[in-house]
N, C-alpha and C. Protein backbone atom coordinates (compact mmCIF):
# COMPACT_ATOMS: atom_id res chain seq x y z
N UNK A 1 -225.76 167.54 -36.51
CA UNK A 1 -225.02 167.03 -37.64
C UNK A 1 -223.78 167.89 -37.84
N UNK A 2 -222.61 167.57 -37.89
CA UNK A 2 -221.31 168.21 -38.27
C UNK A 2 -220.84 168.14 -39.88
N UNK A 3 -220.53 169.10 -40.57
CA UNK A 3 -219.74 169.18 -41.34
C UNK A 3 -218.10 168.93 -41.38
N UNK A 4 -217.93 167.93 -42.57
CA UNK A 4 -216.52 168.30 -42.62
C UNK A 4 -215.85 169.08 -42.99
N UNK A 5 -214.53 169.37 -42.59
CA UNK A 5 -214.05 170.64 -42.96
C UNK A 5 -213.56 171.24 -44.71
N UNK A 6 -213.95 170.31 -45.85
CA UNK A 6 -213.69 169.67 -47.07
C UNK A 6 -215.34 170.06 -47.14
N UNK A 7 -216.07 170.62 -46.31
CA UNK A 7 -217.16 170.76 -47.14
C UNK A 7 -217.02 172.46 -47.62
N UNK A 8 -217.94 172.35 -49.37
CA UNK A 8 -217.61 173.60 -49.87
C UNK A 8 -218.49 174.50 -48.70
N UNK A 9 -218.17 176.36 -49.14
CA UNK A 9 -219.37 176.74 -48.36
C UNK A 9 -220.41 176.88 -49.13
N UNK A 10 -221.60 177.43 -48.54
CA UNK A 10 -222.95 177.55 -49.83
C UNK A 10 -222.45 179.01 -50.65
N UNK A 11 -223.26 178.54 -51.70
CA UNK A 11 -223.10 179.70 -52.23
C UNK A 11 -223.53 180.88 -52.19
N UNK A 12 -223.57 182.28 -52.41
CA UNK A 12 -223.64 183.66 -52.01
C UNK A 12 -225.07 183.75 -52.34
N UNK A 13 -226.13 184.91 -51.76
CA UNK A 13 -227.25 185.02 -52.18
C UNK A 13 -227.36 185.17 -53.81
N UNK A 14 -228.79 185.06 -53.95
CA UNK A 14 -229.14 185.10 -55.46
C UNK A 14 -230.27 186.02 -55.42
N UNK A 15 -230.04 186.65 -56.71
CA UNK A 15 -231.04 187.66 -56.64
C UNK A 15 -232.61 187.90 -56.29
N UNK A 16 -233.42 188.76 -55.74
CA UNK A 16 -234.21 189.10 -54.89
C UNK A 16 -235.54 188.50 -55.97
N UNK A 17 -235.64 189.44 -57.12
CA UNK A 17 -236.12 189.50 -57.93
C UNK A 17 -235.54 189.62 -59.58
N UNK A 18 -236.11 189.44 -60.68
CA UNK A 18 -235.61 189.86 -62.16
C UNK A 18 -235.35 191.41 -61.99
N UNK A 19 -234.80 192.27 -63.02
CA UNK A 19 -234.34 193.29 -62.36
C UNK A 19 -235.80 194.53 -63.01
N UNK A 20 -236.01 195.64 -62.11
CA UNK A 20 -236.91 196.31 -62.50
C UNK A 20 -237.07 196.61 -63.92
N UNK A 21 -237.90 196.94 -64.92
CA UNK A 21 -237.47 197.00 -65.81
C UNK A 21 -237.61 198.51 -66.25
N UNK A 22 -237.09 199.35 -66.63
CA UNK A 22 -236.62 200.67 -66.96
C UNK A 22 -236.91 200.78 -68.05
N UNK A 23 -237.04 202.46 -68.56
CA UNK A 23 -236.46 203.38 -69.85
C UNK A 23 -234.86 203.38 -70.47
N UNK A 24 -234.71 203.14 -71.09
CA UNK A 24 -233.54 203.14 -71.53
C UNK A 24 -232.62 204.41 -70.87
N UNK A 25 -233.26 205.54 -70.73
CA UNK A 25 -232.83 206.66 -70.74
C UNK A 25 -233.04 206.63 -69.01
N UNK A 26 -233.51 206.21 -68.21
CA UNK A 26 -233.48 205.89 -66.66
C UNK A 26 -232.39 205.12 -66.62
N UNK A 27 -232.04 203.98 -67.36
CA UNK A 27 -230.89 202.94 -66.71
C UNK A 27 -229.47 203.70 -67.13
N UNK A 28 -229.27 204.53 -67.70
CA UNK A 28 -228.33 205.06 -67.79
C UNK A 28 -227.55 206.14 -67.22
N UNK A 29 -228.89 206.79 -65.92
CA UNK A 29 -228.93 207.39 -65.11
C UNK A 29 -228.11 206.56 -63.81
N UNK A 30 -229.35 205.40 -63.52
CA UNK A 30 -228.84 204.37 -62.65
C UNK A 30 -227.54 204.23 -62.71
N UNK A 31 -227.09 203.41 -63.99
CA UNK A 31 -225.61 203.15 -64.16
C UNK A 31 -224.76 204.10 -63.45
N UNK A 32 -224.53 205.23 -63.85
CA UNK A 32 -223.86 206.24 -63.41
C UNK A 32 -224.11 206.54 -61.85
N UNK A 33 -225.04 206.36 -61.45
CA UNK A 33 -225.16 206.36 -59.94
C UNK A 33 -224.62 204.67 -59.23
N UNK A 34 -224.70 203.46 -59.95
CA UNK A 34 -223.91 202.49 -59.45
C UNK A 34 -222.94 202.65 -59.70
N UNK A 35 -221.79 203.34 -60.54
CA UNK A 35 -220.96 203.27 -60.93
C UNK A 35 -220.06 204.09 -59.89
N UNK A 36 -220.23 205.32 -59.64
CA UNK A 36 -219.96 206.17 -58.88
C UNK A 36 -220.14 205.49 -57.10
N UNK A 37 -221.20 205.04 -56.73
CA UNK A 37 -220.97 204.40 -55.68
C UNK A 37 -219.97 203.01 -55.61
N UNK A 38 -219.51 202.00 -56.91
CA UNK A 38 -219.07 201.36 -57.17
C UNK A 38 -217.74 201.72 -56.26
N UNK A 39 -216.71 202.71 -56.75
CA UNK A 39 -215.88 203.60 -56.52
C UNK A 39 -215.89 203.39 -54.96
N UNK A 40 -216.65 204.12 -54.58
CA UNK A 40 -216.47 204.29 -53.32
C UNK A 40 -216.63 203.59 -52.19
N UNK A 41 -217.23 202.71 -52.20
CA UNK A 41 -217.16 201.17 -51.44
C UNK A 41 -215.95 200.73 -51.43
N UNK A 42 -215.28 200.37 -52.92
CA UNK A 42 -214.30 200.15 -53.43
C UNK A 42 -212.90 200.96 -52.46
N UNK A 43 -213.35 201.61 -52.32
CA UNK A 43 -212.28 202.52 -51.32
C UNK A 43 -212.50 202.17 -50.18
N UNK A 44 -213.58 202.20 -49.82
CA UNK A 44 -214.17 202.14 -48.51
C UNK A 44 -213.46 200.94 -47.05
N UNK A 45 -212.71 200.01 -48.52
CA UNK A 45 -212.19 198.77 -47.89
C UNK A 45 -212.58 197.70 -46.55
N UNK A 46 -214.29 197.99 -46.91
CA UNK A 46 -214.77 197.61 -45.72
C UNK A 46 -215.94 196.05 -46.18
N UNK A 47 -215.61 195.92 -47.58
CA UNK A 47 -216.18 194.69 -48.18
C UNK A 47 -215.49 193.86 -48.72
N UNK A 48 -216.00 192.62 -49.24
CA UNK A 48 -214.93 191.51 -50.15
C UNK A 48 -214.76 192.52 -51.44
N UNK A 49 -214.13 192.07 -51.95
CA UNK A 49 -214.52 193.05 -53.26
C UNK A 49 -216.10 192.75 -54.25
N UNK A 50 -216.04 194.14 -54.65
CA UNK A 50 -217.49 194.46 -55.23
C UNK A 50 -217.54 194.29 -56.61
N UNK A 51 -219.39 194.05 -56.94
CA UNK A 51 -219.32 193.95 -58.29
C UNK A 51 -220.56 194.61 -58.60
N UNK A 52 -220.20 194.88 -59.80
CA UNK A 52 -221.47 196.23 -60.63
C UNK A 52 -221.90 195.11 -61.63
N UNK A 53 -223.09 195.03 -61.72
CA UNK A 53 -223.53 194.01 -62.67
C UNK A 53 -225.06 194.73 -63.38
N UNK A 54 -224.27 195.50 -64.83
CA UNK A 54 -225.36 196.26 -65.39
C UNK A 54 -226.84 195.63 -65.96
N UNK A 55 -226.23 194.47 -66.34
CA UNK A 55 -228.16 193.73 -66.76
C UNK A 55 -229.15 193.70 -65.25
N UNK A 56 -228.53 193.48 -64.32
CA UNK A 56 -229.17 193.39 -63.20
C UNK A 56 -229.60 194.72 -62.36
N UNK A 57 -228.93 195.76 -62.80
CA UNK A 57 -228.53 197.34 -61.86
C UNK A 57 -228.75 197.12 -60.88
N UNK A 58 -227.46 195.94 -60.41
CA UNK A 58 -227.14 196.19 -58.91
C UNK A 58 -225.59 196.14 -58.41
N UNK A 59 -225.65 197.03 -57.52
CA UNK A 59 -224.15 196.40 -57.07
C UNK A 59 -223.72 196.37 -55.86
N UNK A 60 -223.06 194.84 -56.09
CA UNK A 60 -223.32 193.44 -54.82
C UNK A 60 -222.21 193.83 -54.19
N UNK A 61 -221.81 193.97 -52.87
CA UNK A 61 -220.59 194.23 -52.19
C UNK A 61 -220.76 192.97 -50.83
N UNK A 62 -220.18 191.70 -50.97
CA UNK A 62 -220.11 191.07 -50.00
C UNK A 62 -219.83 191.54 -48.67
N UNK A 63 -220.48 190.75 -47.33
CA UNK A 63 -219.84 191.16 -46.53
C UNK A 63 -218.82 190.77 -45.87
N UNK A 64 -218.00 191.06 -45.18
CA UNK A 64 -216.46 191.22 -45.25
C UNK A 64 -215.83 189.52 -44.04
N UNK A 65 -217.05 189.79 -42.85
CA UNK A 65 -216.59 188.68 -42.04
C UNK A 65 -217.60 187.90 -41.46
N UNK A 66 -219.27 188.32 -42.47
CA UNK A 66 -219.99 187.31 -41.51
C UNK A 66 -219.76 186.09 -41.29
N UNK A 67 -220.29 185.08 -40.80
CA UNK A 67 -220.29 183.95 -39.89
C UNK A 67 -220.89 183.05 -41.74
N UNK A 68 -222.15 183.53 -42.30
CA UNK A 68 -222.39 183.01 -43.04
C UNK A 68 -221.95 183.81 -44.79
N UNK A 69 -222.79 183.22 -45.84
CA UNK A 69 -222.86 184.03 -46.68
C UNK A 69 -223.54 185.32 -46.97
N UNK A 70 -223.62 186.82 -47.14
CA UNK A 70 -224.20 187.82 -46.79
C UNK A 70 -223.50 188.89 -47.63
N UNK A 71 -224.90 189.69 -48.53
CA UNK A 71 -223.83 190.96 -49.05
C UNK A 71 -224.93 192.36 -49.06
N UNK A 72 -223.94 192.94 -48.82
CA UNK A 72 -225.13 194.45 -49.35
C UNK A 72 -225.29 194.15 -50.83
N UNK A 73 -226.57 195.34 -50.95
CA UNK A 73 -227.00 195.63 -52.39
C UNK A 73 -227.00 197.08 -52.33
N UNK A 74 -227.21 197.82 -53.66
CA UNK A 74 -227.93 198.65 -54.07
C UNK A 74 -228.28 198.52 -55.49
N UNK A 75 -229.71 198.51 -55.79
CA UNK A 75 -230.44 198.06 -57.17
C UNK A 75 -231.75 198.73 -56.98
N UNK A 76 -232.25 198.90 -58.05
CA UNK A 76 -233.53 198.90 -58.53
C UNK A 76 -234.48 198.52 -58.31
N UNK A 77 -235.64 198.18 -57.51
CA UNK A 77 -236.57 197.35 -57.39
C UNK A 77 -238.11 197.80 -57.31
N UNK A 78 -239.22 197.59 -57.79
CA UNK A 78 -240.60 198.10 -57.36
C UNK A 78 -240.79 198.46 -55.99
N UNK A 79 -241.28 199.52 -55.76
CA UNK A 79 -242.14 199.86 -53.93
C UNK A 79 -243.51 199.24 -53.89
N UNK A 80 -244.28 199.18 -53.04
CA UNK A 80 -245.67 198.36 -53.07
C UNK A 80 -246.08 198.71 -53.92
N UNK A 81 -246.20 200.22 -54.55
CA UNK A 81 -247.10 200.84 -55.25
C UNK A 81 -246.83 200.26 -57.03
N UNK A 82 -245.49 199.64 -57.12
CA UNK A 82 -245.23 199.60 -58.59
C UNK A 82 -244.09 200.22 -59.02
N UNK A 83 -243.99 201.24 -58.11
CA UNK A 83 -243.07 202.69 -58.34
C UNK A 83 -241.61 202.00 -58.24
N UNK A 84 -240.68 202.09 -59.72
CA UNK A 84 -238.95 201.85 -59.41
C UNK A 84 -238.31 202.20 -58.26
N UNK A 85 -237.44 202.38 -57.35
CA UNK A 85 -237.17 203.04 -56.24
C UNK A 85 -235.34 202.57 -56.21
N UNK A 86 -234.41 203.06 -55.85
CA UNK A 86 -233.75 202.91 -55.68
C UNK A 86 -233.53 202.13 -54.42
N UNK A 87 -232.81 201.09 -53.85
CA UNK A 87 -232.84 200.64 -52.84
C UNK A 87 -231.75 200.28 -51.98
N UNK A 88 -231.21 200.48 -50.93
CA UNK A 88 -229.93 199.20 -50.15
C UNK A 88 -230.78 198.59 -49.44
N UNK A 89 -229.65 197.31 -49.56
CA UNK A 89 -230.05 196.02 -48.78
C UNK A 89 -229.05 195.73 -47.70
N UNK A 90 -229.36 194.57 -46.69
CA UNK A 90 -228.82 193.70 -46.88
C UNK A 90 -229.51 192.45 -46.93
N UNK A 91 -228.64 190.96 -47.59
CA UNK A 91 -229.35 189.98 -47.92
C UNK A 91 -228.71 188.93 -47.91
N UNK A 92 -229.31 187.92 -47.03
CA UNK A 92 -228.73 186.31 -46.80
C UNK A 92 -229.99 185.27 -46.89
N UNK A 93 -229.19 184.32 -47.44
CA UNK A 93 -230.20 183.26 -47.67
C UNK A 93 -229.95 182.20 -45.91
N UNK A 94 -229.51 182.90 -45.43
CA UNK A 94 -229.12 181.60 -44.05
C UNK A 94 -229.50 182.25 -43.08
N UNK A 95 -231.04 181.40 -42.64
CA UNK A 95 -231.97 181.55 -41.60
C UNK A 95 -231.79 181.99 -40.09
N UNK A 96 -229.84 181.05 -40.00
CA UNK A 96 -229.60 181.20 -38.67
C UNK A 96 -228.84 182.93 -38.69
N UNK A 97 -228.16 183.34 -39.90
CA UNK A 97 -227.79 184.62 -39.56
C UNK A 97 -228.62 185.95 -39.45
N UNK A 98 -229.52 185.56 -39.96
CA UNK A 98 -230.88 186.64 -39.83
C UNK A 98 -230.91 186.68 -38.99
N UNK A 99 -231.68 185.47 -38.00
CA UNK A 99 -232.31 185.14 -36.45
C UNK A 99 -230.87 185.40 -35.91
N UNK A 100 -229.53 185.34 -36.39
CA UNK A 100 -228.86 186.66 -35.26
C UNK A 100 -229.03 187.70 -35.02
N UNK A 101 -229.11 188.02 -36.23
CA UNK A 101 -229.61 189.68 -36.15
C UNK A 101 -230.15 190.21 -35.19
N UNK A 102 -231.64 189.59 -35.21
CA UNK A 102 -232.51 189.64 -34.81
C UNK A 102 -232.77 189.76 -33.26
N UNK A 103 -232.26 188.63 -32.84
CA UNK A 103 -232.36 188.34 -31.48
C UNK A 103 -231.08 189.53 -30.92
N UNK A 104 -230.09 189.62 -31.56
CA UNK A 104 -229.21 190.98 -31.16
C UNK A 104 -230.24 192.09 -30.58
N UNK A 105 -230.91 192.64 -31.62
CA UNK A 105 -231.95 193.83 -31.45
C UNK A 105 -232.87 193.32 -29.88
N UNK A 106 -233.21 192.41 -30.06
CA UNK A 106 -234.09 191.80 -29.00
C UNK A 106 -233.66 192.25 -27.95
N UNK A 107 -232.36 191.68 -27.66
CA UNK A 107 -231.18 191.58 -26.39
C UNK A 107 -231.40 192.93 -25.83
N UNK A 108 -230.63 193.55 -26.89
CA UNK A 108 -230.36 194.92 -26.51
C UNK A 108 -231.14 196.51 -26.20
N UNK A 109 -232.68 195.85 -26.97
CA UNK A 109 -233.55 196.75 -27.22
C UNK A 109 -233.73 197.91 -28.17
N UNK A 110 -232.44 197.97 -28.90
CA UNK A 110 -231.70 199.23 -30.24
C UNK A 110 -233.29 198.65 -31.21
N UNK A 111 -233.44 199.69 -31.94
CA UNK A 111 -233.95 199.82 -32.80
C UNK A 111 -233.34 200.10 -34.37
N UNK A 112 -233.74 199.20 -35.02
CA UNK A 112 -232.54 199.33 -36.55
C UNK A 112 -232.86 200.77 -37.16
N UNK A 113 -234.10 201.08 -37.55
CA UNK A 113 -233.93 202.86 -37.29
C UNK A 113 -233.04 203.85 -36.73
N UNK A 114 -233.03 203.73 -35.77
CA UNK A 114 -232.11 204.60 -34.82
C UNK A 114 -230.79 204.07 -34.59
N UNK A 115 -229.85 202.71 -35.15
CA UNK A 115 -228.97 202.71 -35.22
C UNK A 115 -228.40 202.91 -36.86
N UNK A 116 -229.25 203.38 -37.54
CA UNK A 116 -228.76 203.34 -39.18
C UNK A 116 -228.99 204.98 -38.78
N UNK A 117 -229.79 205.64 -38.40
CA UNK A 117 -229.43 207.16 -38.31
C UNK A 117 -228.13 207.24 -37.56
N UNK A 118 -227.26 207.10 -36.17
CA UNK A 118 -226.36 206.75 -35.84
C UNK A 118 -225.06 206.68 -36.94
N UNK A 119 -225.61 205.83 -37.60
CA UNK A 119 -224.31 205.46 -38.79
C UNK A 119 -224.62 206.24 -39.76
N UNK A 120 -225.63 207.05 -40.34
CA UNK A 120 -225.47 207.55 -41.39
C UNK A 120 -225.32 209.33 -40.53
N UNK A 121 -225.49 209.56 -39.74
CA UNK A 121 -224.58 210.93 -38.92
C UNK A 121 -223.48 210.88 -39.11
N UNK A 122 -222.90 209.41 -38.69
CA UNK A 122 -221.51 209.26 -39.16
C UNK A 122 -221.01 209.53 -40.61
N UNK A 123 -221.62 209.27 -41.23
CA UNK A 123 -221.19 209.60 -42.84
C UNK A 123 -221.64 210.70 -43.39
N UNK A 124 -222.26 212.04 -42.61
CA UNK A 124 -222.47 213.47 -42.35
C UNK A 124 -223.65 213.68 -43.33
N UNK A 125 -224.50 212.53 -42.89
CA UNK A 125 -225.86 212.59 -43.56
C UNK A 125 -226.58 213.37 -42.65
N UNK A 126 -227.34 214.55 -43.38
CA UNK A 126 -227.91 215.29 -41.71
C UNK A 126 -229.19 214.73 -42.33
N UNK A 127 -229.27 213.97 -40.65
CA UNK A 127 -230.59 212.69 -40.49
C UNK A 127 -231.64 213.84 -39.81
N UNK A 128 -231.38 214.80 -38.72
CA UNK A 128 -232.50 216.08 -38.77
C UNK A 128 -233.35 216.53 -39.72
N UNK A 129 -232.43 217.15 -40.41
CA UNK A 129 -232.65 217.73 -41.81
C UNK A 129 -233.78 216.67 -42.53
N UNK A 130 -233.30 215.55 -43.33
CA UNK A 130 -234.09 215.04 -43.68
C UNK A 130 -235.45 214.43 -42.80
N UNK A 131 -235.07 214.28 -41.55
CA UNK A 131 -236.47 213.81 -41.52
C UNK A 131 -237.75 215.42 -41.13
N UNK A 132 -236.94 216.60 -40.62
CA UNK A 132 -238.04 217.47 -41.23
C UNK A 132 -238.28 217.40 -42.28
N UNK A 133 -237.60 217.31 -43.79
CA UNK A 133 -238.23 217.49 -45.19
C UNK A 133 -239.62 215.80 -45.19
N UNK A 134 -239.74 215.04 -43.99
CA UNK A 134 -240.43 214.08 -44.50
C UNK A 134 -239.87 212.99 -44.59
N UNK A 135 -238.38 212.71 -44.51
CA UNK A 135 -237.86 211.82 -45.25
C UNK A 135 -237.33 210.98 -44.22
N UNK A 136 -238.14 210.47 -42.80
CA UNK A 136 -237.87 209.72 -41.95
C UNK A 136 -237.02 208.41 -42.64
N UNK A 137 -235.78 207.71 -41.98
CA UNK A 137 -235.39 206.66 -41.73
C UNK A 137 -236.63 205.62 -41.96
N UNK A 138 -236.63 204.37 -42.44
CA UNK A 138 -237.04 203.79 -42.73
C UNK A 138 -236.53 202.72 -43.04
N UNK A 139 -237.03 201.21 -42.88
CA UNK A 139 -236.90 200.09 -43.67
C UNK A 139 -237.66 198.91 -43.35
N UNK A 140 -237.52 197.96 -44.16
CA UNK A 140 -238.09 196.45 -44.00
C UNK A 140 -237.41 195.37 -44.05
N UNK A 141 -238.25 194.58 -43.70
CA UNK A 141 -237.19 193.33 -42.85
C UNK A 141 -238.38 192.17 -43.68
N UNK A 142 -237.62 191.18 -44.44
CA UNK A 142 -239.06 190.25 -45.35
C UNK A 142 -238.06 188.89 -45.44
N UNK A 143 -238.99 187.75 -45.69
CA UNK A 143 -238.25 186.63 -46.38
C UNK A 143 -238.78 186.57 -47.90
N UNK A 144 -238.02 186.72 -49.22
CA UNK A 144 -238.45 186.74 -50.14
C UNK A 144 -238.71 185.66 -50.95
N UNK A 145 -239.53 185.67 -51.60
CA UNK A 145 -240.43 184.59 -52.24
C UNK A 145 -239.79 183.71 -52.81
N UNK A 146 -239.99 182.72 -53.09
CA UNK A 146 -239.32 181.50 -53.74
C UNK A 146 -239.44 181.91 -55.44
N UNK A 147 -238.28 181.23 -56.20
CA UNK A 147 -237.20 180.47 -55.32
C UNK A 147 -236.22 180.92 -54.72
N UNK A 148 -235.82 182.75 -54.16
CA UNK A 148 -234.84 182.90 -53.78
C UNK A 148 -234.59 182.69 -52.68
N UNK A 149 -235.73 182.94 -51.38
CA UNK A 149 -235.97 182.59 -50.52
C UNK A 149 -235.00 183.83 -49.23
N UNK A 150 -234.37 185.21 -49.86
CA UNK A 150 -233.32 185.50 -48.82
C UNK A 150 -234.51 186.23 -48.26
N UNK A 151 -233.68 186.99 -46.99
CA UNK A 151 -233.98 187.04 -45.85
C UNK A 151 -233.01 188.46 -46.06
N UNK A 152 -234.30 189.57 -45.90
CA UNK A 152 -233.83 190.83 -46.16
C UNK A 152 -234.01 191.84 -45.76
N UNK A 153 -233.13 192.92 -45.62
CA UNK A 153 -233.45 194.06 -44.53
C UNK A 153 -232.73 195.13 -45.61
N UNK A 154 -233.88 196.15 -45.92
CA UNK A 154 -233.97 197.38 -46.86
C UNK A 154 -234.04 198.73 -46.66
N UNK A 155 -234.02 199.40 -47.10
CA UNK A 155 -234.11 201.04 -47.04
C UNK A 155 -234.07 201.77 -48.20
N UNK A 156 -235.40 202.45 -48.76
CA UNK A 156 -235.87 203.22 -50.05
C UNK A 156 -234.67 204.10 -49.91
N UNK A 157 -234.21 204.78 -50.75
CA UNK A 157 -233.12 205.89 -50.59
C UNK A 157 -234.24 206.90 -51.31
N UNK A 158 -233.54 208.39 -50.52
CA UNK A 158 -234.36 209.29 -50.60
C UNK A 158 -234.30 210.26 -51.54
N UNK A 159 -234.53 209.93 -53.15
CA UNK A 159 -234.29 210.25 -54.30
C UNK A 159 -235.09 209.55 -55.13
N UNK A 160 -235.42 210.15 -56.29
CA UNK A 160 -236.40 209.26 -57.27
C UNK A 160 -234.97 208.64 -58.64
N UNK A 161 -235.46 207.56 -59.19
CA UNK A 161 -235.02 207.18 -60.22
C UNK A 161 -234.48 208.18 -61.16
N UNK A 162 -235.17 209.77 -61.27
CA UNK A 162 -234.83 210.33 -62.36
C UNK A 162 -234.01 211.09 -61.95
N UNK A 163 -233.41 211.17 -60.52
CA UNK A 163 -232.14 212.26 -60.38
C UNK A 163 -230.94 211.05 -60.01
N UNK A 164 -231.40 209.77 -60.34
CA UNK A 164 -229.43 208.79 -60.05
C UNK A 164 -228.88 209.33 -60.26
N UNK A 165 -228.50 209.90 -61.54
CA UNK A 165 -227.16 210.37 -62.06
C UNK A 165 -226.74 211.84 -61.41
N UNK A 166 -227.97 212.30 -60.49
CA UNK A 166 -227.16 213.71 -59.82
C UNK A 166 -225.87 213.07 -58.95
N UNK A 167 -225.11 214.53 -59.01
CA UNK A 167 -223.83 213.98 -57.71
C UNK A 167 -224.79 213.67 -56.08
N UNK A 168 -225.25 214.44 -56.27
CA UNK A 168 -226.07 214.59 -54.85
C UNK A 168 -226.59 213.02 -54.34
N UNK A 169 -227.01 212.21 -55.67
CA UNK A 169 -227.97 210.98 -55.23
C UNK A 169 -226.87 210.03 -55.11
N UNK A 170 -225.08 210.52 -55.74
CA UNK A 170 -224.49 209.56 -55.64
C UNK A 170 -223.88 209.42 -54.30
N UNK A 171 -223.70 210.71 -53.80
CA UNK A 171 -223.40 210.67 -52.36
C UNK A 171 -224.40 210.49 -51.26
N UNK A 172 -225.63 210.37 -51.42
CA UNK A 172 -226.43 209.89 -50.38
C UNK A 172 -226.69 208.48 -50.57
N UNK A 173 -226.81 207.83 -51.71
CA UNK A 173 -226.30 206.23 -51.55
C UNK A 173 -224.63 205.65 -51.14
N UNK A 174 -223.78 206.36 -51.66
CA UNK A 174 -222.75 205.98 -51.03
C UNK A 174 -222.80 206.21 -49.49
N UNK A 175 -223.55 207.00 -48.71
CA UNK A 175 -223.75 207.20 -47.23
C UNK A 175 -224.49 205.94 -47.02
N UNK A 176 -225.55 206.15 -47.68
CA UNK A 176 -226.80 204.75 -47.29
C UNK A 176 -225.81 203.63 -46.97
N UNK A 177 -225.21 203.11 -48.04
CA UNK A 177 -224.45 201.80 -47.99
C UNK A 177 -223.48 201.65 -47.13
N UNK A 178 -222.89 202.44 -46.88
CA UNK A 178 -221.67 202.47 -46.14
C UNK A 178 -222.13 202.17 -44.57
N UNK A 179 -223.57 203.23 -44.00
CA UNK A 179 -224.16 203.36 -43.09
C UNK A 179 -225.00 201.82 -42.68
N UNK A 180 -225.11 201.63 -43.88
CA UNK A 180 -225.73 199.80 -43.82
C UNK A 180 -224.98 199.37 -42.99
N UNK A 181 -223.53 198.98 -43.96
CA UNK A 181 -223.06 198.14 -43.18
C UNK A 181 -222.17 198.61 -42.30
N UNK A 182 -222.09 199.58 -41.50
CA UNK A 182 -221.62 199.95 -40.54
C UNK A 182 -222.76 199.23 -39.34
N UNK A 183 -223.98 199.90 -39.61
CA UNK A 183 -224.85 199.21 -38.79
C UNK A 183 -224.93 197.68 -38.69
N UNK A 184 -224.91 196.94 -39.65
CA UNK A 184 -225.27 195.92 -39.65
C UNK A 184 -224.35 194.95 -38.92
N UNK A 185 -222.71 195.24 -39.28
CA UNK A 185 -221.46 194.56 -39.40
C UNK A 185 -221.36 194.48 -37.53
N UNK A 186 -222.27 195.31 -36.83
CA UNK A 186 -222.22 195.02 -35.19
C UNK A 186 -223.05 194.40 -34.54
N UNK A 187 -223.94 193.43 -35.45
CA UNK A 187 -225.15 192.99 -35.25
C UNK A 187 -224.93 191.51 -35.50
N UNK A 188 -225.81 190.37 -34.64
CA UNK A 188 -225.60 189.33 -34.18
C UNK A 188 -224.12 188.63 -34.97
N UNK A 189 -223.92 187.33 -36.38
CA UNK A 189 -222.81 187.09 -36.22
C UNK A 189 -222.54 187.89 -37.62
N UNK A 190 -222.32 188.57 -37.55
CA UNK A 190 -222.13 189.54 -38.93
C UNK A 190 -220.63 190.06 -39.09
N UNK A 191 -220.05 190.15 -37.94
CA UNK A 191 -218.67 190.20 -38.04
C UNK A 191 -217.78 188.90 -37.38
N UNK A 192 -218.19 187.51 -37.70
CA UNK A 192 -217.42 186.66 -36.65
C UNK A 192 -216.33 186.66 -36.87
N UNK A 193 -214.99 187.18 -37.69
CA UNK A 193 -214.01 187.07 -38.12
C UNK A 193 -213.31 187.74 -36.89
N UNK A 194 -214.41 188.80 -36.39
CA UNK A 194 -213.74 189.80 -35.18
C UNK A 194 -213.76 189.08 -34.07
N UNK A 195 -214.61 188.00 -34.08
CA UNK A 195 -214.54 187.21 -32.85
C UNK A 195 -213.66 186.55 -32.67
N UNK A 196 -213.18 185.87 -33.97
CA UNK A 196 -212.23 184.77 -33.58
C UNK A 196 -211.10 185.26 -33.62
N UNK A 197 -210.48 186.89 -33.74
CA UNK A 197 -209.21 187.40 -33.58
C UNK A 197 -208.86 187.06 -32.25
């Protein structure tokens, strides 16, 4: 089936879940840690432009040339256990850009682990360091529950809720994110804009 070219595109993902729900005196921590990474994305000039959206504590940074609709996150969300956690994403509701992803990794044999350490070396995260303290690389890959239905690939950041507002937690999520989509943006059609130059 073809589309015409008069057709709109879909619209951007929708949120994962309602947003964790916090202490008053935690979300104001958060804030200040989205806010501060806000900034620096913002510089980063490597997204559509970004948005901080405090009822939700997340902030959405589209991505810049996928093929479909697709944006990083960083927000708030429960770990299995219940536990708030700080989180990056990334997240699309369109089946076929996932299963690019995907089959990329396949192709090539890379492991998304070991190419997000890669990118976050690059952003002078010492990935050694942390994973002696314990704090191995990590993430998950899920389709989330209806009705949002996206299709998502995560990573706990390695800080609790009650130090957001350190400088320290704001610069290891600004690494996280950046390192996202560094990783991500070379992975199946995630940059097609570069293709069709």
């Amino acid at each position: 089936m073809t589309t015409s070219p008069s057709t709109p595109p879909p619209p951007p993902p929708q949120a994962t879940t309602p947003p964790h729900e916090l202490p008053e005196s935690l979300r104001g921590g958060v804030l200040v840690l989205l806010e501060g990474v806000r900034v620096r994305a913002a510089r980063a000039e490597v997204f559509r432009p970004v948005n901080l959206s405090p009822s939700l504590l997340r902030l959405t940074c589209p991505a810049a040339n996928s093929a479909e609709p697709a944006e990083f996150r960083l927000d708030v969300q429960p770990d299995r256990a219940g536990q708030p956690r700080v989180w990056v994403s990334l997240v699309t509701a369109n089946r076929w850009l996932s299963q690019s992803i995907e089959a990329d990794l396949v192709h090539t044999g890379d492991k998304i682990g070991e190419l997000l350490d890669e990118e976050l070396a690059d952003q002078d995260y010492d990935v050694k360091s942390a994973a002696l303290r314990g704090l191995k690389t990590t993430f998950e890959h899920f389709r989330s529950e209806p009705p949002f239905k996206l299709f998502t690939f995560r990573s706990a950041l390695p800080f609790t809720v009650e130090l957001a507002n350190e400088a320290s937690s704001i610069e290891l999520a600004s690494q996280w994110l950046l390192a996202y989509e560094a990783c991500f943006r070379r992975l199946g059609d995630m940059d097609a804009g570069q293709e069709e130059e």
